[in-house]
N, C-alpha and C. Protein backbone atom coordinates (compact mmCIF):
# COMPACT_ATOMS: atom_id res chain seq x y z
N UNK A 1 77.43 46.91 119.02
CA UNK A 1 77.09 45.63 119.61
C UNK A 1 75.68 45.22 119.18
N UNK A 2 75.81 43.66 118.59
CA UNK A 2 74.22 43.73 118.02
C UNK A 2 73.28 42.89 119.44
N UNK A 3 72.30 43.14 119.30
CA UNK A 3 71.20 43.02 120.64
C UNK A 3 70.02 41.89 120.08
N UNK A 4 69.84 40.89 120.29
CA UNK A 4 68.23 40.37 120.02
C UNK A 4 67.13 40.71 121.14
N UNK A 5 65.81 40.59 120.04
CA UNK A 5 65.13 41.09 121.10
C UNK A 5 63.88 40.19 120.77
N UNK A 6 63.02 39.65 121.44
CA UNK A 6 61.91 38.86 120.74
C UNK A 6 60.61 39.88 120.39
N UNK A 7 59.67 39.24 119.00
CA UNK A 7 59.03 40.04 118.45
C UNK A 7 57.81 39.16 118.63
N UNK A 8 57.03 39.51 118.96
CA UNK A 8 55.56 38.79 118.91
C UNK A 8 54.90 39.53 117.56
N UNK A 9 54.39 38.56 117.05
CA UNK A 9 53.61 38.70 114.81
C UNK A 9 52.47 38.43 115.28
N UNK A 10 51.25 38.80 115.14
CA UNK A 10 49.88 38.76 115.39
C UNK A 10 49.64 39.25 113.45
N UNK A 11 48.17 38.75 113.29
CA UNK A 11 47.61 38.70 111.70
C UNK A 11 46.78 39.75 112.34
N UNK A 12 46.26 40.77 111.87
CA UNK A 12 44.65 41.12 112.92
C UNK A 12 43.78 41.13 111.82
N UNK A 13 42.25 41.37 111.50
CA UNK A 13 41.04 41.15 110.89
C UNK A 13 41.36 41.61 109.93
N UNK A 14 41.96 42.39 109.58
CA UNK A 14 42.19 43.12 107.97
C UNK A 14 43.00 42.34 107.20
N UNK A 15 43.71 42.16 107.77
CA UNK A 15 44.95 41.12 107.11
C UNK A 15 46.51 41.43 106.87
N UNK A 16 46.47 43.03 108.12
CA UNK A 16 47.69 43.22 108.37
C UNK A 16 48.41 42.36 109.24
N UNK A 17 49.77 42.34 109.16
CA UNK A 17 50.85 41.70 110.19
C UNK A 17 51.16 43.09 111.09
N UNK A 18 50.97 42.60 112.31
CA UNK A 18 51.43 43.15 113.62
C UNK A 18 52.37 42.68 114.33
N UNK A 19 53.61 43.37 114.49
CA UNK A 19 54.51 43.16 115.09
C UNK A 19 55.05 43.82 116.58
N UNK A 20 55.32 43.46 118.05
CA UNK A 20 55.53 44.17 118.78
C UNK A 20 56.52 43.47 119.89
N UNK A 21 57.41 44.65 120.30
CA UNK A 21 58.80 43.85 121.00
C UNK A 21 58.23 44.42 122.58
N UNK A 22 58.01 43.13 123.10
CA UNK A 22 57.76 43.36 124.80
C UNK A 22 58.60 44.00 125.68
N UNK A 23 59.99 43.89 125.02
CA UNK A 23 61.10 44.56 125.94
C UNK A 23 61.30 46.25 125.61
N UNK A 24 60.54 46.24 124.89
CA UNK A 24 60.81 47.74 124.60
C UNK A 24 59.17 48.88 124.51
N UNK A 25 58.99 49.00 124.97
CA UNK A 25 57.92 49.80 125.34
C UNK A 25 56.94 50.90 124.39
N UNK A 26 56.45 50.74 124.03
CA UNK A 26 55.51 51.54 122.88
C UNK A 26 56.47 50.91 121.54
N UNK A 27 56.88 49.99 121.01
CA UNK A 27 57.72 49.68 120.40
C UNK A 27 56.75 48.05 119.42
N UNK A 28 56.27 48.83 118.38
CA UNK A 28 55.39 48.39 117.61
C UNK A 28 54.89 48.29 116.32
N UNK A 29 55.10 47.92 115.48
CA UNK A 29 54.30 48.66 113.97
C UNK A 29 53.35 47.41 113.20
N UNK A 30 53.32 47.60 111.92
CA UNK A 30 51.81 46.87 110.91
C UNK A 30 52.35 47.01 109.81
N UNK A 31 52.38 45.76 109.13
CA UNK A 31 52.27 45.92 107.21
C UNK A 31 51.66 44.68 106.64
N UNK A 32 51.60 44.61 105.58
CA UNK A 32 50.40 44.13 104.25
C UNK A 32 51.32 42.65 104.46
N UNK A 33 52.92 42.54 104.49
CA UNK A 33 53.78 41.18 104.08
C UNK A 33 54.22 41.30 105.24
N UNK A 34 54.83 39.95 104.96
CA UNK A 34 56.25 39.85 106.17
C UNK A 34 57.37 40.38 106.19
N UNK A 35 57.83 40.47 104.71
CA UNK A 35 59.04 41.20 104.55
C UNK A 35 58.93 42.25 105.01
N UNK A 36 57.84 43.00 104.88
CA UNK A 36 57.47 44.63 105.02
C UNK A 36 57.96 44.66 107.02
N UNK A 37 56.96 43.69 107.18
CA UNK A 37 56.85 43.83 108.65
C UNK A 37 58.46 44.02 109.52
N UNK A 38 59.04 43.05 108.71
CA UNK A 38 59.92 42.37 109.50
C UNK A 38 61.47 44.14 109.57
N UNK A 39 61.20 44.61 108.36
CA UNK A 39 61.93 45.71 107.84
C UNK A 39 61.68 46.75 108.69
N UNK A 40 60.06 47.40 108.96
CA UNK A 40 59.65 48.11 109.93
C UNK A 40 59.54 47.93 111.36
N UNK A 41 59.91 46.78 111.68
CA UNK A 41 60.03 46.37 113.19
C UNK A 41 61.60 46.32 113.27
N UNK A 42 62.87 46.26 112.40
CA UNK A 42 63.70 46.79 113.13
C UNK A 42 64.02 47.91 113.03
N UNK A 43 63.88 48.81 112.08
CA UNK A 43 63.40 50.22 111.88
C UNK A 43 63.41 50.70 113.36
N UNK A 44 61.98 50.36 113.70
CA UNK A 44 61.24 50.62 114.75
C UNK A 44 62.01 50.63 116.38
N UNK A 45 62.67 48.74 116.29
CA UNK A 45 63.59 48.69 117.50
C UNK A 45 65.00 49.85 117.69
N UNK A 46 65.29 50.22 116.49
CA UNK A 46 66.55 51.41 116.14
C UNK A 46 65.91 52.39 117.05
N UNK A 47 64.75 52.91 116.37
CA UNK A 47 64.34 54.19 116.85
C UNK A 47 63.97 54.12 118.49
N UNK A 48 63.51 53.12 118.95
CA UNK A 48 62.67 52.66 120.33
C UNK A 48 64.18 53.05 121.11
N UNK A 49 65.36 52.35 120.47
CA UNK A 49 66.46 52.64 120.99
C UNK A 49 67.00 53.53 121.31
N UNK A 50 66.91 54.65 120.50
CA UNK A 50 67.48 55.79 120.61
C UNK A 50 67.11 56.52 121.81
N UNK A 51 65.36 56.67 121.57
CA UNK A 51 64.89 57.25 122.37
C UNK A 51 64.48 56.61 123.79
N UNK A 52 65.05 55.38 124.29
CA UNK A 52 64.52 55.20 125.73
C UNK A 52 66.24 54.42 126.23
N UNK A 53 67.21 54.56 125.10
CA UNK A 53 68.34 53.93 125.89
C UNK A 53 68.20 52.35 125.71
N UNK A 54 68.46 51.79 126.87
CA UNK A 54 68.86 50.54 127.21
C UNK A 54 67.43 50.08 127.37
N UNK A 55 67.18 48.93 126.61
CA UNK A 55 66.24 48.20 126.90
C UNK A 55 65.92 47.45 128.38
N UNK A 56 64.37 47.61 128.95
CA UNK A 56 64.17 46.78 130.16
C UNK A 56 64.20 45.74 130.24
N UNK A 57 64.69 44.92 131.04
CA UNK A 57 64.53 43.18 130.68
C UNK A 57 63.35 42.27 131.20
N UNK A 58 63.02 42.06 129.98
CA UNK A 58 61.39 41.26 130.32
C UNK A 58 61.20 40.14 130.43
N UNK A 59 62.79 39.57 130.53
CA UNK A 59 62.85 37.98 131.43
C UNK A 59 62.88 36.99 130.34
N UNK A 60 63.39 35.71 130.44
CA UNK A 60 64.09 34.94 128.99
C UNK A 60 62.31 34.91 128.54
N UNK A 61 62.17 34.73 126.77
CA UNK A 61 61.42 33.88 126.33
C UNK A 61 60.88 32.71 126.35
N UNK A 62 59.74 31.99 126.93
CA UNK A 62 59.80 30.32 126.80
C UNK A 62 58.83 30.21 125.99
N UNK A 63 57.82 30.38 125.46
CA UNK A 63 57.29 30.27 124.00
C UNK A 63 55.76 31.17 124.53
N UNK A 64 55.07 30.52 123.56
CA UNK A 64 53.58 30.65 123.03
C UNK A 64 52.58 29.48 123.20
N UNK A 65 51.30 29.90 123.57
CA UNK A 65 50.50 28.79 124.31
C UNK A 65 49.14 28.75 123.57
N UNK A 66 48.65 28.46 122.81
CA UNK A 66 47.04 28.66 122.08
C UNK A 66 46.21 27.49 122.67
N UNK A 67 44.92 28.54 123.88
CA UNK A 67 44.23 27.97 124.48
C UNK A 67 42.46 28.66 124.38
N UNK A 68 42.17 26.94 124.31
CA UNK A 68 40.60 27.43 123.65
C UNK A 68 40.07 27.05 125.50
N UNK A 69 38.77 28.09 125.07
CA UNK A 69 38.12 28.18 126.50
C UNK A 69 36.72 28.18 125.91
């Protein structure tokens, strides 16, 4: 059964892509592209899977907010 899960992509200072799935807990990785990223973050959700079971539910998605203070 296939599962979606949302991924939050952050750039950080170096100029890696950071990828990390809120519903799944220590469930995270980094690469140079997107392609790379995108390959190692479901990698990543496989393995997150294995080892914690059934994902927790972290409530629907409604987006992203960029606020200057």
């Amino acid at each position: 059964m296939k599962r979606e899960f949302n991924v939050i992509i952050e750039r950080d200072a170096e100029g890696y892509y950071v990828a990390r799935v809120p519903e799944l807990r220590g469930c995270h990785t980094q690469a140079k592209s997107l392609d790379t990223l995108i390959k190692r973050i479901r990698e990543a959700i496989a393995l997150c899977l294995e080892v914690e079971g059934e994902a927790q539910s972290a409530g629907e998605f409604v987006g992203v907010q960029r606020i200057t203070v």
